[in-house]
Protein backbone atom coordinates (compact mmCIF):
# COMPACT_ATOMS: atom_id res chain seq x y z
CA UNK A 1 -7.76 25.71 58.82
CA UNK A 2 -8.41 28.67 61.00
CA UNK A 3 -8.05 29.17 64.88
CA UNK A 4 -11.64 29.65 65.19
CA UNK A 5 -12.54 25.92 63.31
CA UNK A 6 -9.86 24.35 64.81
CA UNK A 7 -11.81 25.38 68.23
CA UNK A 8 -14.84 24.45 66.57
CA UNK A 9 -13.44 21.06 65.53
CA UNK A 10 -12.11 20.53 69.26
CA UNK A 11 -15.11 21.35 70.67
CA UNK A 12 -17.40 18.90 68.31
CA UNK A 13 -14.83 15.86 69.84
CA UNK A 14 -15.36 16.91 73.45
CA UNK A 15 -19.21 17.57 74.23
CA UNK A 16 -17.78 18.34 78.29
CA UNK A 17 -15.48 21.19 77.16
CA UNK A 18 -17.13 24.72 76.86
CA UNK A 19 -16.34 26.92 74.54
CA UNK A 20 -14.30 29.77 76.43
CA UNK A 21 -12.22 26.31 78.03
CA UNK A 22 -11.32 25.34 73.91
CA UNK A 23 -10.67 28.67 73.08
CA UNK A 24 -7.95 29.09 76.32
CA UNK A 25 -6.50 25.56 75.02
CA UNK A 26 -5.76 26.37 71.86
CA UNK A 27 -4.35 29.88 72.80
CA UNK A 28 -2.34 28.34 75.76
CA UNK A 29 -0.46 26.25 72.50
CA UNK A 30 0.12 28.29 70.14
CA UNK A 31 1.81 31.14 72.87
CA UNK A 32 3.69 28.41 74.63
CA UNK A 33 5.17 27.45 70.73
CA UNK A 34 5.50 31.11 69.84
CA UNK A 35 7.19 31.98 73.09
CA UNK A 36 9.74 28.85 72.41
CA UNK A 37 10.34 30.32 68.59
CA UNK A 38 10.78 34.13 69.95
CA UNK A 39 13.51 32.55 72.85
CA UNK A 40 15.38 30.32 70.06
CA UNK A 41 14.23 27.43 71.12
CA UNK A 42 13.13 24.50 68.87
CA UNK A 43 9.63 22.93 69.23
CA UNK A 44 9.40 19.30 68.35
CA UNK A 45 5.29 17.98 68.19
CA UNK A 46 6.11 13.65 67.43
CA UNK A 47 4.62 12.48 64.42
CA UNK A 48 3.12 16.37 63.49
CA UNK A 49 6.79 18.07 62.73
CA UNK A 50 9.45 20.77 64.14
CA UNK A 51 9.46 24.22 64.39
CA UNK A 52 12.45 25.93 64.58
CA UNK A 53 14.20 29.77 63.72
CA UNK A 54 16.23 30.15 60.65
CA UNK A 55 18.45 33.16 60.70
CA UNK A 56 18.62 35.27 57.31
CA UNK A 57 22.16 36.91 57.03
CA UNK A 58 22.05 40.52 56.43
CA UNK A 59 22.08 41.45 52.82
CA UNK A 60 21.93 44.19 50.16
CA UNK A 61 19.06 43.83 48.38
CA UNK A 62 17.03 46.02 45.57
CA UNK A 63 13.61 48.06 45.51
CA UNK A 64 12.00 47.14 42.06
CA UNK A 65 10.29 49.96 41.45
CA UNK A 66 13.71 52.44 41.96
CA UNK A 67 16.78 49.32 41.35
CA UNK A 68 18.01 51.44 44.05
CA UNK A 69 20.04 49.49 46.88
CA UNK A 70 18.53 48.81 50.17
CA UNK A 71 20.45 47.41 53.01
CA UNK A 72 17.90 43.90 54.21
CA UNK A 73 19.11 43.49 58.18
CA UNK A 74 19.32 40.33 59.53
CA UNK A 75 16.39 38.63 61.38
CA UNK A 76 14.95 35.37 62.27
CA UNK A 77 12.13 33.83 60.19
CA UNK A 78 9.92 30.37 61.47
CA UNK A 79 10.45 27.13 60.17
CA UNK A 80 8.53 23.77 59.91
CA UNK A 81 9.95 20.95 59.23
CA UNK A 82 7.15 18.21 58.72
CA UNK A 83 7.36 14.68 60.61
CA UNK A 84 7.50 11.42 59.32
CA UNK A 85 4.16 10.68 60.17
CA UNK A 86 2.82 13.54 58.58
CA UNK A 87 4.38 12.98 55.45
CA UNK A 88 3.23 9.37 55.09
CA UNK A 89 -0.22 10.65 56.03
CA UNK A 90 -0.01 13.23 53.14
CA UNK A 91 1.52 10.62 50.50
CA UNK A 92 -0.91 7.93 51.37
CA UNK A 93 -3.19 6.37 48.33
C-alpha cells in the first residue's frame, strides 16, 4: 500500500474529512514516527507492531566487481517488529 491509497482508503471511511485534512493526518504520523526513529527512540503502535533502530557495527566489507576492501561505517537501520495481533491476523484460516 502506498501513501497516496492509504489517504484514499482514509478518506472513503470518513465522508466529513477533506482531502488536504487526510493528507496532513497521515503526514503528521509518519514524521512524528520518523522523528522518534531519527532521536533513538522506540515507537510501539498496540496490536500493529514496534519500530525501533538497530545499530550495524562498523565493518570491512568487499566491492564485487574489484574484491577490493571497503571500510562499511557504522549506522543505524529501522526495524519492525510485528505485534501479536498482527501476526494472528496474518496466520488466520
Amino acid at each position: 500500500m502506498t501513501r497516496s491509497e492509504l489517504i484514499q482508503r482514509l478518506l472513503a471511511k470518513n465522508n466529513d474529512v477533506s482531502h488536504q485534512q487526510a493528507e496532513n493526518v497521515v503526514g503528521v504520523i509518519l514524521d512524528e514516527i520518523s522523528q522518534a526513529l531519527a532521536k533513538g527512540n522506540r515507537v510501539e503502535l498496540r496490536g500493529f507492531g514496534v519500530f525501533s533502530v538497530r545499530k550495524r557495527r562498523a565493518r570491512i566489507g568487499r566491492n564485487p566487481k574489484t574484491g577490493a576492501s571497503v571500510d562499511v561505517a557504522a549506522k543505524g537501520v529501522p526495524f519492525f517488529k510485528a505485534g501479536k495481533q498482527l501476526r494472528d491476523r496474518l496466520n488466520s484460516d
